[in-house]
C-alpha atoms as a PDB file:
ATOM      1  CA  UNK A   1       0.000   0.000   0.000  1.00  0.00           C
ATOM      2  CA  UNK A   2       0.809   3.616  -0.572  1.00  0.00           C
ATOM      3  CA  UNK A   3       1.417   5.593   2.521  1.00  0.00           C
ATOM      4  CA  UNK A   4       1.639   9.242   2.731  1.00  0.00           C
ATOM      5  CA  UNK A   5       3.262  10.002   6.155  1.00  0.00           C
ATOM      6  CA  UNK A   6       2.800  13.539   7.555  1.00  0.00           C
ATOM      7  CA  UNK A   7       3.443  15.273  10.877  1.00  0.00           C
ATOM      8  CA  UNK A   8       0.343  16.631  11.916  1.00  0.00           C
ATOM      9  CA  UNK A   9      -0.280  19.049  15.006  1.00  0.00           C
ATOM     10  CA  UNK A  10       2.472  18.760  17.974  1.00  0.00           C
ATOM     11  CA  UNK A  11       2.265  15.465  18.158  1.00  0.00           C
ATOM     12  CA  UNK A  12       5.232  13.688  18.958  1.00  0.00           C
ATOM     13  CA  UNK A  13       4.005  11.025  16.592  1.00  0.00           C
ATOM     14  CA  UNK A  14       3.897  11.137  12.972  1.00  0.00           C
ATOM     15  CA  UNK A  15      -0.051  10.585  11.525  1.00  0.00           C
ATOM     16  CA  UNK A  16       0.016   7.972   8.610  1.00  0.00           C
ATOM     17  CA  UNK A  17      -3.078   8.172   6.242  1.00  0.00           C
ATOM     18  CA  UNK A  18      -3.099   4.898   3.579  1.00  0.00           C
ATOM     19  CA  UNK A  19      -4.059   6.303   0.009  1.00  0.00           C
ATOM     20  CA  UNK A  20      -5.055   3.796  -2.465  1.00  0.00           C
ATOM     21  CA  UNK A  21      -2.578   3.265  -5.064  1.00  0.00           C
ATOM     22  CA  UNK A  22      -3.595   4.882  -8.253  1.00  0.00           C
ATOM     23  CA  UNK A  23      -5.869   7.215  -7.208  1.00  0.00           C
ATOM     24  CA  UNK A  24      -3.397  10.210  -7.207  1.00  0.00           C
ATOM     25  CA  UNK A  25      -4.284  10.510 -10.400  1.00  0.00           C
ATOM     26  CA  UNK A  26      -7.513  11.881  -9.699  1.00  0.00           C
ATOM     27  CA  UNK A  27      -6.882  15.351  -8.973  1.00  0.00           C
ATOM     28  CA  UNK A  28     -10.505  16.332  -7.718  1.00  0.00           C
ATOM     29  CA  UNK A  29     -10.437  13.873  -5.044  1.00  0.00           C
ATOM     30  CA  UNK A  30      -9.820  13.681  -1.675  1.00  0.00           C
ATOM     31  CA  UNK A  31      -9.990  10.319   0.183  1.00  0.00           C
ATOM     32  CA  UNK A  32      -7.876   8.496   3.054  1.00  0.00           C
ATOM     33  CA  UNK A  33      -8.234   5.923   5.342  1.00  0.00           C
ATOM     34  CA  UNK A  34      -6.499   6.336   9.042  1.00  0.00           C
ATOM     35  CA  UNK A  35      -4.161   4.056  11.105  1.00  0.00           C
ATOM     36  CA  UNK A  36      -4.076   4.088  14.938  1.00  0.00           C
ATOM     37  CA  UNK A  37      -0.656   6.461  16.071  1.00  0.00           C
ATOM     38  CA  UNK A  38      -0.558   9.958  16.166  1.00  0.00           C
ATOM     39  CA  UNK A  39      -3.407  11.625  18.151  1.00  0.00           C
ATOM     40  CA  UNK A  40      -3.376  12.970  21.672  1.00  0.00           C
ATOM     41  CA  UNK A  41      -5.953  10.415  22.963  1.00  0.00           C
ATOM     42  CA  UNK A  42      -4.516   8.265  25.753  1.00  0.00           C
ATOM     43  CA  UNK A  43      -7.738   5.985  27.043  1.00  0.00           C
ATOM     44  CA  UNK A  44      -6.523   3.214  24.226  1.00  0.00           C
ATOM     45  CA  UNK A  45      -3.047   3.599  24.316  1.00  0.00           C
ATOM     46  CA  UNK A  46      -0.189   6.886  24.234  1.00  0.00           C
ATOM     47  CA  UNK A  47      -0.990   9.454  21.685  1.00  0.00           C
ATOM     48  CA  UNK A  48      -3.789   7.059  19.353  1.00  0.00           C
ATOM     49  CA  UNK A  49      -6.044   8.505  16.802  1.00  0.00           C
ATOM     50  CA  UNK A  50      -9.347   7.981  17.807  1.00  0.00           C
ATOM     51  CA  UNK A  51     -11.718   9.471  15.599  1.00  0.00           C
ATOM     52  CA  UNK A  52     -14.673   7.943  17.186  1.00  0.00           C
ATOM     53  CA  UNK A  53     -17.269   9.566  19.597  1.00  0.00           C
ATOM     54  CA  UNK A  54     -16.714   6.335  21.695  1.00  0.00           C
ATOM     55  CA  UNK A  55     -17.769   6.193  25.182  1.00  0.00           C
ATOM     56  CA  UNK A  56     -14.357   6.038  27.047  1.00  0.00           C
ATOM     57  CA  UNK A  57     -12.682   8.672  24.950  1.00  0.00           C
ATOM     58  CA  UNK A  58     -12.561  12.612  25.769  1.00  0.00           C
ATOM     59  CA  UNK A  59     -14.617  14.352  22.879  1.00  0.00           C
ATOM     60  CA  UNK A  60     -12.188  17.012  23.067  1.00  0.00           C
ATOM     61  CA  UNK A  61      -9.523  14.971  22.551  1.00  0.00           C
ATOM     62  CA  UNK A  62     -11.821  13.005  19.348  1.00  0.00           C
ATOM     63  CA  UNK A  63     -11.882  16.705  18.130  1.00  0.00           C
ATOM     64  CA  UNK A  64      -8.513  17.200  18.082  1.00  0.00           C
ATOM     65  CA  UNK A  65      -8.066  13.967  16.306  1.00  0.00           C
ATOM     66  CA  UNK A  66     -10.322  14.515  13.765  1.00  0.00           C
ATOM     67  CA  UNK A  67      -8.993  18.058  13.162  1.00  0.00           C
ATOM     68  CA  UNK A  68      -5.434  16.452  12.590  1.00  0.00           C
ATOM     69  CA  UNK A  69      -6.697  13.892  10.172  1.00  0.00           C
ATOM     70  CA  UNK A  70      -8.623  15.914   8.335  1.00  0.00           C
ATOM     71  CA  UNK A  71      -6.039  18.718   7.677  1.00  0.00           C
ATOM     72  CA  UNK A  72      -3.900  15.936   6.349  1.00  0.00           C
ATOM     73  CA  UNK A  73      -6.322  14.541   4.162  1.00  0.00           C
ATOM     74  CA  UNK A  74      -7.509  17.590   2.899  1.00  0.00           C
ATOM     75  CA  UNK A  75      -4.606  19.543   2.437  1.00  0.00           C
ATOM     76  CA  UNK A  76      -5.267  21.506   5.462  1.00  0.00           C
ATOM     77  CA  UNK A  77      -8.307  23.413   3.329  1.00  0.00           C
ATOM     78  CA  UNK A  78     -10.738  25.106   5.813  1.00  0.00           C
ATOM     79  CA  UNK A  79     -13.830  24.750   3.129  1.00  0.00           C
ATOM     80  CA  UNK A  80     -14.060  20.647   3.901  1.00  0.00           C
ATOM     81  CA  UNK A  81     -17.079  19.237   5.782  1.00  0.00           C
ATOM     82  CA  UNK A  82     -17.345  16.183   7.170  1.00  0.00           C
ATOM     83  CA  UNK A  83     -20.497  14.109   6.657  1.00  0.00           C
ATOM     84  CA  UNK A  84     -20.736  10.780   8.872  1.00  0.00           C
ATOM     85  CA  UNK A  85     -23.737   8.377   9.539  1.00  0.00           C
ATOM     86  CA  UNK A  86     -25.097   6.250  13.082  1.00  0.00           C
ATOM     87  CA  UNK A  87     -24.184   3.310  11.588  1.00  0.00           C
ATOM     88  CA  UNK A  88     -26.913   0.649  11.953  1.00  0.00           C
ATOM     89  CA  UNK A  89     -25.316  -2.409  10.305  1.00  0.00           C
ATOM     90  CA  UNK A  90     -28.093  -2.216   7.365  1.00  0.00           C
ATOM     91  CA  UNK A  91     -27.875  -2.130   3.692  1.00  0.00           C
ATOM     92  CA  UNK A  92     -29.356   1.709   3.818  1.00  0.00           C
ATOM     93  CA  UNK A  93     -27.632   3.829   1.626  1.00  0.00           C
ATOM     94  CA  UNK A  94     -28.255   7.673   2.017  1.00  0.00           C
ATOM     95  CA  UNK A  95     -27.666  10.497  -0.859  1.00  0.00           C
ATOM     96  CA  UNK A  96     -25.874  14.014   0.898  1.00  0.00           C
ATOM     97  CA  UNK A  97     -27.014  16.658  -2.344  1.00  0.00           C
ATOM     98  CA  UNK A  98     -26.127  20.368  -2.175  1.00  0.00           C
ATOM     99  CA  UNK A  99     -29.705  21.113  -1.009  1.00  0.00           C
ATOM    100  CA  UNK A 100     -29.076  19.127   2.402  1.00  0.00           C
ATOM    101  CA  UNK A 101     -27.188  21.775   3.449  1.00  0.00           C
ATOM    102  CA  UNK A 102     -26.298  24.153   5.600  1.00  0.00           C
ATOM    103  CA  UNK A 103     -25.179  20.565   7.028  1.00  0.00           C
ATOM    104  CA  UNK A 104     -24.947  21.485  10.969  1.00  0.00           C
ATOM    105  CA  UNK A 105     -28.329  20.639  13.046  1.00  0.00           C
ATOM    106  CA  UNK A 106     -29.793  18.579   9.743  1.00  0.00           C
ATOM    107  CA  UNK A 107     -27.185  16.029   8.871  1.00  0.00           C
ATOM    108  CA  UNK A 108     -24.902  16.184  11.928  1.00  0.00           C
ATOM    109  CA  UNK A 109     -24.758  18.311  15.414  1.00  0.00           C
ATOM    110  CA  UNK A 110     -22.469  21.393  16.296  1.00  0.00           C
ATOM    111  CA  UNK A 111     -20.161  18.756  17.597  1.00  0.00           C
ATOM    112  CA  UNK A 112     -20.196  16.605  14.396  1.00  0.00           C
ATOM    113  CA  UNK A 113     -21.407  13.552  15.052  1.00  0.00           C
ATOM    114  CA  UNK A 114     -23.975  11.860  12.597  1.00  0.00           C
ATOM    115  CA  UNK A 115     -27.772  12.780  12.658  1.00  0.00           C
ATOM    116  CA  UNK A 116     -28.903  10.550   9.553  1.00  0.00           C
ATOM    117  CA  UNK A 117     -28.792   6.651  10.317  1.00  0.00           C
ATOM    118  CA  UNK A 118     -27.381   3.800   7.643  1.00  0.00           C
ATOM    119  CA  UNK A 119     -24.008   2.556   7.022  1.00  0.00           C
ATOM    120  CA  UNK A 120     -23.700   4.208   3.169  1.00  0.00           C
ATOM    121  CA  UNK A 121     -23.252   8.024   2.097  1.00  0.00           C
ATOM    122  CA  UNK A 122     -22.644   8.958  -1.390  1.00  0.00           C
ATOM    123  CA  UNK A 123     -22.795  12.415  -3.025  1.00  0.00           C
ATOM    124  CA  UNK A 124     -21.040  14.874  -5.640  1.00  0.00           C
ATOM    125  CA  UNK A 125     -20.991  17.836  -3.724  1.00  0.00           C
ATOM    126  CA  UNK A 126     -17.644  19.910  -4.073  1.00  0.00           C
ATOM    127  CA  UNK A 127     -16.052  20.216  -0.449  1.00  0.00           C
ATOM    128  CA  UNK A 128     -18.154  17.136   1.196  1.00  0.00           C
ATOM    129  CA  UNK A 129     -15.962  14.422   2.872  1.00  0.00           C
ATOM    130  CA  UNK A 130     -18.128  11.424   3.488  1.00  0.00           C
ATOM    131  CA  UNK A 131     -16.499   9.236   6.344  1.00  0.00           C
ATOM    132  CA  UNK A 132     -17.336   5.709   7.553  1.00  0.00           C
ATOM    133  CA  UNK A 133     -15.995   4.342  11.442  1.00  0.00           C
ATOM    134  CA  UNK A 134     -14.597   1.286  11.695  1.00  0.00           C
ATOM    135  CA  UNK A 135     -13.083  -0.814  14.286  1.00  0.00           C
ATOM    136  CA  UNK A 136     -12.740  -4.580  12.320  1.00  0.00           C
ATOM    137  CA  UNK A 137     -16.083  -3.970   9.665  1.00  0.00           C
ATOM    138  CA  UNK A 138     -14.765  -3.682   6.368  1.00  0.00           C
ATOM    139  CA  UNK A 139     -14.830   0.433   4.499  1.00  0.00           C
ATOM    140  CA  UNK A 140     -15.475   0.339   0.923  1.00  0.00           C
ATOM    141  CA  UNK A 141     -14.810   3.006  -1.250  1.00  0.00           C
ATOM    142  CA  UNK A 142     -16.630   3.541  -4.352  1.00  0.00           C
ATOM    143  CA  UNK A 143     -15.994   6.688  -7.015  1.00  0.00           C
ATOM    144  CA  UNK A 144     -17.114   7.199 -10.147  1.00  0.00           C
ATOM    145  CA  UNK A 145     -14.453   8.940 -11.881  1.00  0.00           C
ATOM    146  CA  UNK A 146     -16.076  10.308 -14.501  1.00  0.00           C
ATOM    147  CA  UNK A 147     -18.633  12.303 -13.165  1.00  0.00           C
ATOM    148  CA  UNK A 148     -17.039  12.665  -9.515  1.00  0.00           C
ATOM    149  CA  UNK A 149     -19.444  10.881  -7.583  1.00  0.00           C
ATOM    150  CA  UNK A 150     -18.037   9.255  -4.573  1.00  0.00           C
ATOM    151  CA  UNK A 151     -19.053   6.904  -1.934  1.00  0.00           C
ATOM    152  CA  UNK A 152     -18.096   5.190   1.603  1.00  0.00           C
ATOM    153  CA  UNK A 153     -19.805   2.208   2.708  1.00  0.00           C
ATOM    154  CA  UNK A 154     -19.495   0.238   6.359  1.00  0.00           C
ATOM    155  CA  UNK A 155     -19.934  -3.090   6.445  1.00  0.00           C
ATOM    156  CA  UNK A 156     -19.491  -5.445   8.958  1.00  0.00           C
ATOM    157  CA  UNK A 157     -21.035  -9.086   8.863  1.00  0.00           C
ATOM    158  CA  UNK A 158     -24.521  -8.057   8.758  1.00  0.00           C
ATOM    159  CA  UNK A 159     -24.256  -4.985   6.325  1.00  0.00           C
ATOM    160  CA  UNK A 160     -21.988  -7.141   3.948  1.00  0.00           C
ATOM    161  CA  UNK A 161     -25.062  -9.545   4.263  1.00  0.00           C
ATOM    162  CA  UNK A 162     -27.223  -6.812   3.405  1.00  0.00           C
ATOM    163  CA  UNK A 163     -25.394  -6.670   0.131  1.00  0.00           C
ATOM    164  CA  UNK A 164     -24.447  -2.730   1.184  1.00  0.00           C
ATOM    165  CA  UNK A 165     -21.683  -2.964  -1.806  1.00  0.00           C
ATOM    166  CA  UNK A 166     -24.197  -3.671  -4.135  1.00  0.00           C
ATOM    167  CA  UNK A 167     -26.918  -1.257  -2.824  1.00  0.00           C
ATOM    168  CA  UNK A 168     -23.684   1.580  -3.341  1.00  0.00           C
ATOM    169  CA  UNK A 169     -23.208   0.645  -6.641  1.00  0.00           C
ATOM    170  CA  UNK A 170     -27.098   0.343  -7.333  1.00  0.00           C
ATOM    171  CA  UNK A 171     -27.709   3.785  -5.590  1.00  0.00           C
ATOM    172  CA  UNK A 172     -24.921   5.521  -7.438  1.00  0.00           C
ATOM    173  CA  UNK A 173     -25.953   4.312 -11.473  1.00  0.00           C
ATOM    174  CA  UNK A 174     -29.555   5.241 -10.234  1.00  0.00           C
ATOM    175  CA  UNK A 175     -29.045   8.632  -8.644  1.00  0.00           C
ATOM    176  CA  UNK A 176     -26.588  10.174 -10.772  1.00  0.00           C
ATOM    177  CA  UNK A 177     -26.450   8.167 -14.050  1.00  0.00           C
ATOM    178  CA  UNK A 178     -23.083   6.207 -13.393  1.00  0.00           C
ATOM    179  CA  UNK A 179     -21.976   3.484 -15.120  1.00  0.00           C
ATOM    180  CA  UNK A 180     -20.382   0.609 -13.990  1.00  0.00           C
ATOM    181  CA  UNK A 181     -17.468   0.973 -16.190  1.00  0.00           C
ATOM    182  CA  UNK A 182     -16.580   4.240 -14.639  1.00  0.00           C
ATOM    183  CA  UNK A 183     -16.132   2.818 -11.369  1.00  0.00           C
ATOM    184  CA  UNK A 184     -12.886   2.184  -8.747  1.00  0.00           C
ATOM    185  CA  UNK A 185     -13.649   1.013  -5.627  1.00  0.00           C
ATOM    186  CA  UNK A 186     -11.152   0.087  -2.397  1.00  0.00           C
ATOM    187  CA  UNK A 187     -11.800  -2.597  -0.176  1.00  0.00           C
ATOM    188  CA  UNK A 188     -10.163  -1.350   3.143  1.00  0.00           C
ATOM    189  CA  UNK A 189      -8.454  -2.585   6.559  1.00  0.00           C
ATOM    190  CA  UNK A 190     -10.817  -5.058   8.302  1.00  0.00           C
ATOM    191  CA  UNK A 191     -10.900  -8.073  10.445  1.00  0.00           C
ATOM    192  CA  UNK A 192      -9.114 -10.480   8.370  1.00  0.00           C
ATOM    193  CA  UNK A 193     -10.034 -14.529   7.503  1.00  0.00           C
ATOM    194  CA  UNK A 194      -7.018 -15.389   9.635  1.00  0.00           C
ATOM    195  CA  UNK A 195      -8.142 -13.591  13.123  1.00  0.00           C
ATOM    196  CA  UNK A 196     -12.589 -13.611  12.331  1.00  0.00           C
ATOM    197  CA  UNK A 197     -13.903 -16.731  14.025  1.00  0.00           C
ATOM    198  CA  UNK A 198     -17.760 -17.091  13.597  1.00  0.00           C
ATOM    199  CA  UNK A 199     -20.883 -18.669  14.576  1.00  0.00           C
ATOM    200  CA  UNK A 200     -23.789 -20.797  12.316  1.00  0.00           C
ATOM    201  CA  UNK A 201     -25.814 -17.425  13.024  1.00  0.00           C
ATOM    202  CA  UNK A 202     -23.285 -15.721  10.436  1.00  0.00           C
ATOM    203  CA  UNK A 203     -22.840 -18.648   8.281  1.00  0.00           C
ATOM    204  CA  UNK A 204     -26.370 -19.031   7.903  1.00  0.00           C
ATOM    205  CA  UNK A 205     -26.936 -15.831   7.004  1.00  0.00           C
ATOM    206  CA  UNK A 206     -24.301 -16.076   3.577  1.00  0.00           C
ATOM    207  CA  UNK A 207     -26.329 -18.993   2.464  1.00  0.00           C
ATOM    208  CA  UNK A 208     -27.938 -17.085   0.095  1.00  0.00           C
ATOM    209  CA  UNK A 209     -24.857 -16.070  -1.716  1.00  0.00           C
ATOM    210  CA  UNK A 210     -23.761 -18.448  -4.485  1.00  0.00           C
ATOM    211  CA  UNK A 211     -20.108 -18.106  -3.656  1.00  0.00           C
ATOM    212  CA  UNK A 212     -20.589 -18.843   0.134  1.00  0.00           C
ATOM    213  CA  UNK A 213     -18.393 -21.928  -0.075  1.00  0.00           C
ATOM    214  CA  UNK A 214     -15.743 -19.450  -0.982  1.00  0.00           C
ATOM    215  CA  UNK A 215     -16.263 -17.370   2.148  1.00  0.00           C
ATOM    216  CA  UNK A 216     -15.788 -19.681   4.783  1.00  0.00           C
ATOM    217  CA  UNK A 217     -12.500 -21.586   5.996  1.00  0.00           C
ATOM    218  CA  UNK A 218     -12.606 -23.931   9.183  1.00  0.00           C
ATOM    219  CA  UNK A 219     -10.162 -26.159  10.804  1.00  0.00           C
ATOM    220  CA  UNK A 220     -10.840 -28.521  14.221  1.00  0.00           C
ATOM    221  CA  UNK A 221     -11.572 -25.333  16.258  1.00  0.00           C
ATOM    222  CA  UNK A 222     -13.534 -22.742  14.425  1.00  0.00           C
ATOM    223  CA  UNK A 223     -15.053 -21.136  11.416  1.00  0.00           C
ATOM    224  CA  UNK A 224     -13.857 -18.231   9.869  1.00  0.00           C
ATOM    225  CA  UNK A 225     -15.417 -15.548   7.311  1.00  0.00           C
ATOM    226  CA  UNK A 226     -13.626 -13.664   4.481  1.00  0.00           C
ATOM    227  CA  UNK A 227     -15.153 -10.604   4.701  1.00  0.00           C
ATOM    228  CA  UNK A 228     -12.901  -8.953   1.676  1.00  0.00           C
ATOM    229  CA  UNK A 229     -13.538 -11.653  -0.636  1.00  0.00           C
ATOM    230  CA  UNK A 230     -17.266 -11.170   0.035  1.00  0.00           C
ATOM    231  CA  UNK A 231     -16.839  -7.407  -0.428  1.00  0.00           C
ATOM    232  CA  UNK A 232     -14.901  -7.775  -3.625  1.00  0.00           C
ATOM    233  CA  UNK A 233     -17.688 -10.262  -4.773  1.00  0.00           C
ATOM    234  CA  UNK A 234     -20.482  -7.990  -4.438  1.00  0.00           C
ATOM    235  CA  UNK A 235     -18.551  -5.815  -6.532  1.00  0.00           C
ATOM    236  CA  UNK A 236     -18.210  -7.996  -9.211  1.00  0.00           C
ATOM    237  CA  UNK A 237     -21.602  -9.168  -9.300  1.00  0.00           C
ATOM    238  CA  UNK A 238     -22.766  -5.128  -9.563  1.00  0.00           C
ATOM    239  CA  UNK A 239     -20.281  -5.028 -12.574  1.00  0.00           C
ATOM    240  CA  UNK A 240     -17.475  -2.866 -11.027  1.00  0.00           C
ATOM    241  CA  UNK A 241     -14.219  -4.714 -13.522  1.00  0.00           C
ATOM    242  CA  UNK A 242     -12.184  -6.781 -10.291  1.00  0.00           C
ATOM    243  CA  UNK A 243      -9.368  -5.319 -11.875  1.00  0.00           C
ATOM    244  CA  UNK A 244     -10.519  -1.743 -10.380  1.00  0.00           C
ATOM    245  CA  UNK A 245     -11.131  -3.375  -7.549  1.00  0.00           C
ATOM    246  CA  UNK A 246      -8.071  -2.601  -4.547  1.00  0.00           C
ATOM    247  CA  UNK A 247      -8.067  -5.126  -2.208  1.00  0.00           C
ATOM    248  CA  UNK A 248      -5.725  -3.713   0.991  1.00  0.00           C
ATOM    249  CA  UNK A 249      -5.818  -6.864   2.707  1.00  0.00           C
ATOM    250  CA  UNK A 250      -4.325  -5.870   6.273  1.00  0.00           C
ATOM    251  CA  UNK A 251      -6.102  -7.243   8.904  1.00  0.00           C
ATOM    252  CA  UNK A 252      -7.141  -4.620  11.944  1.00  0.00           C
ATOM    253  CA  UNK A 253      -6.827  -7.747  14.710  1.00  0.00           C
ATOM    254  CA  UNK A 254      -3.424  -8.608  14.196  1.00  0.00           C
ATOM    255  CA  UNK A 255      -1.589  -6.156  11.243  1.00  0.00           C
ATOM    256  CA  UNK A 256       1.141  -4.647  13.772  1.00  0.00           C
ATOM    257  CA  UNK A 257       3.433  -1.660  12.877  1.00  0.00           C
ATOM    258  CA  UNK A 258       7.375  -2.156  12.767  1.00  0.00           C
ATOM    259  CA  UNK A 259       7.911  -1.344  16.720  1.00  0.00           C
ATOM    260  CA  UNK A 260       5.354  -4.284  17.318  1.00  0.00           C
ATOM    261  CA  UNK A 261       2.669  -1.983  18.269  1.00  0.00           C
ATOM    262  CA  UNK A 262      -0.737  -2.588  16.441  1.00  0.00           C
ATOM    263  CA  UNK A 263      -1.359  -0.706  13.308  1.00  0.00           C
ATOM    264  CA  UNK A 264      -5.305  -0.200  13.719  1.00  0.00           C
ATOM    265  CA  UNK A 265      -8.273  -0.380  16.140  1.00  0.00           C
ATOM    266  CA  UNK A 266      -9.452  -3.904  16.376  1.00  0.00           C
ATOM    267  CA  UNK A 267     -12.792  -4.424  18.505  1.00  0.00           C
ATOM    268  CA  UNK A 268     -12.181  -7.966  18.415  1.00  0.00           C
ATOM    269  CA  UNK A 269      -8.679  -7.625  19.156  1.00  0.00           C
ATOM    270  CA  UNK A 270      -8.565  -5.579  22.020  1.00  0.00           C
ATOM    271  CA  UNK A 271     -11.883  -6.962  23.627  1.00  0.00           C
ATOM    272  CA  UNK A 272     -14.342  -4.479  23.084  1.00  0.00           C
ATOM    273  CA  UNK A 273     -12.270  -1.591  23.854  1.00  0.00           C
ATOM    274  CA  UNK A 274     -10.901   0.401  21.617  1.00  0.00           C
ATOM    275  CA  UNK A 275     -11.131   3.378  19.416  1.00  0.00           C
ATOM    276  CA  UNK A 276     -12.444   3.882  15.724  1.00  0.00           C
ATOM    277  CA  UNK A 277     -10.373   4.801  12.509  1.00  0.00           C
ATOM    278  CA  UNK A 278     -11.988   6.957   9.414  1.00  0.00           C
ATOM    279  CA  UNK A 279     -12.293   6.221   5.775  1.00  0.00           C
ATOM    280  CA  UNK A 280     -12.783   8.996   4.071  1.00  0.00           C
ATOM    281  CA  UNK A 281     -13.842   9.916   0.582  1.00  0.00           C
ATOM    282  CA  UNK A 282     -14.606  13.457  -1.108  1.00  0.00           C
ATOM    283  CA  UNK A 283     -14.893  15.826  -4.260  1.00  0.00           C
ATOM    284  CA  UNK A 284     -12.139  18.632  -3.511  1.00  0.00           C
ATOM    285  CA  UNK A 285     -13.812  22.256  -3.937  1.00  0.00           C
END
């Protein structure tokens, strides 16, 4: 993966944002997707990044965060809004159009956190950043790069059941006209097939998908789920060509940076503690 490394704020610690290779060469767009060091929260570890609102974090310190991530991601422009979403684990897709704004009080509060519920944002509006939280759920990132439409998508196990790939793609050709062929999409950090054990609940529940077989790996022990390559999938099936397809592959439970610390928020991982990273998609003003 591409890494753009930047030092960000006072911190101490450098903030690394993970661009998609490729993508540079779309001038108009901003997008990113955020790793755990650099920040100035403490609750999950010396100077993280938490860009959640999470419970055990101060928001002060989540604002700080945010402002830090952002100004890297955007180039430090002032004119960039943030748009996020209470994400619901659903296949709901939602549609942020210029006539949504003035964004504060209708699609998120004074503080920023998200008013609308779903777990998909797409729009084309010049200086909106959509963002998705996650913690193990996979991001996807969906842009149309010929008529700069862009889109983020969370989906864990029950939103990836909810096909909320597909619904992007379907949402995105039937909103704005896109076409299939005009599509690049990212598949982003997540709980990988080596570290997601599951239950018959979740297995059950990818029956219906003709490649199930594909999606599941067991030993003695356990069964695990391949959350990317069901990702990917729906992407394929809604036409997006797998070769525009980016597949980052690093696994949030147990992907660990070179001084052995780990590399992103894992819910899983740390027990049901932990912070939330941003992936972040946008059309630059």
């Amino acid at each position: 993966m591409d890494i753009q490394t930047q030092s960000a704020g006072n911190s101490s610690v450098d903030i690394s944002v993970m661009k998609v290779p490729g993508w540079e060469q779309y001038r108009w767009l901003l997008h990113g997707i955020s790793r755990r060091a650099g920040g100035v929260s403490s609750v999950y570890g010396k100077n993280t990044l938490n860009l959640g609102w999470t419970k055990e974090d101060d928001p002060a310190s989540v604002r700080e965060n945010r402002r830090r991530f952002l100004s890297l991601v955007t180039n430090n422009s002032r004119d960039t809004v943030l748009i996020g979403i209470r994400q619901i684990h659903s296949g709901i897709v939602r549609v942020i159009r210029e006539t949504d704004g003035p964004f504060e009080g209708r699609l998120q509060t004074s503080e920023g956190k998200a008013v609308l519920e779903g777990d998909g944002l797409i729009t084309d509006v010049p200086g909106v950043l959509l963002g998705v939280g996650t913690a193990d759920c996979v991001p996807v990132l969906l842009i149309d790069v010929e008529k700069k439409v862009v889109g983020a998508f969370h989906a864990g196990w029950r939103g990836t059941a909810a096909r909320i790939a597909e619904q992007g793609v379907a949402t995105m050709t039937a909103e704005f006209g896109s076409r299939v062929d005009d599509m690049v999409a990212a598949v982003g950090p997540s709980i990988g097939p080596c570290c997601y054990t599951v239950g018959e609940e979740v297995r059950r529940a990818f029956g219906k998908f003709d490649y199930a077989d594909e999606l599941f790996g067991s030993n003695a022990q356990d069964v695990r789920l391949n959350l990317w390559k069901a990702n990917q999938r729906q992407l394929m099936d809604a036409g997006v060509d797998p070769g525009r397809i980016t597949v980052v592959g690093e696994c949030t439970a147990c992907a660990r940076e070179e001084n052995g610390e780990l590399r992103y928020f894992s819910h899983r991982g740390e027990k049901g503690v932990t912070g939330r990273m941003l992936n972040v998609v946008g059309v630059s003003d």
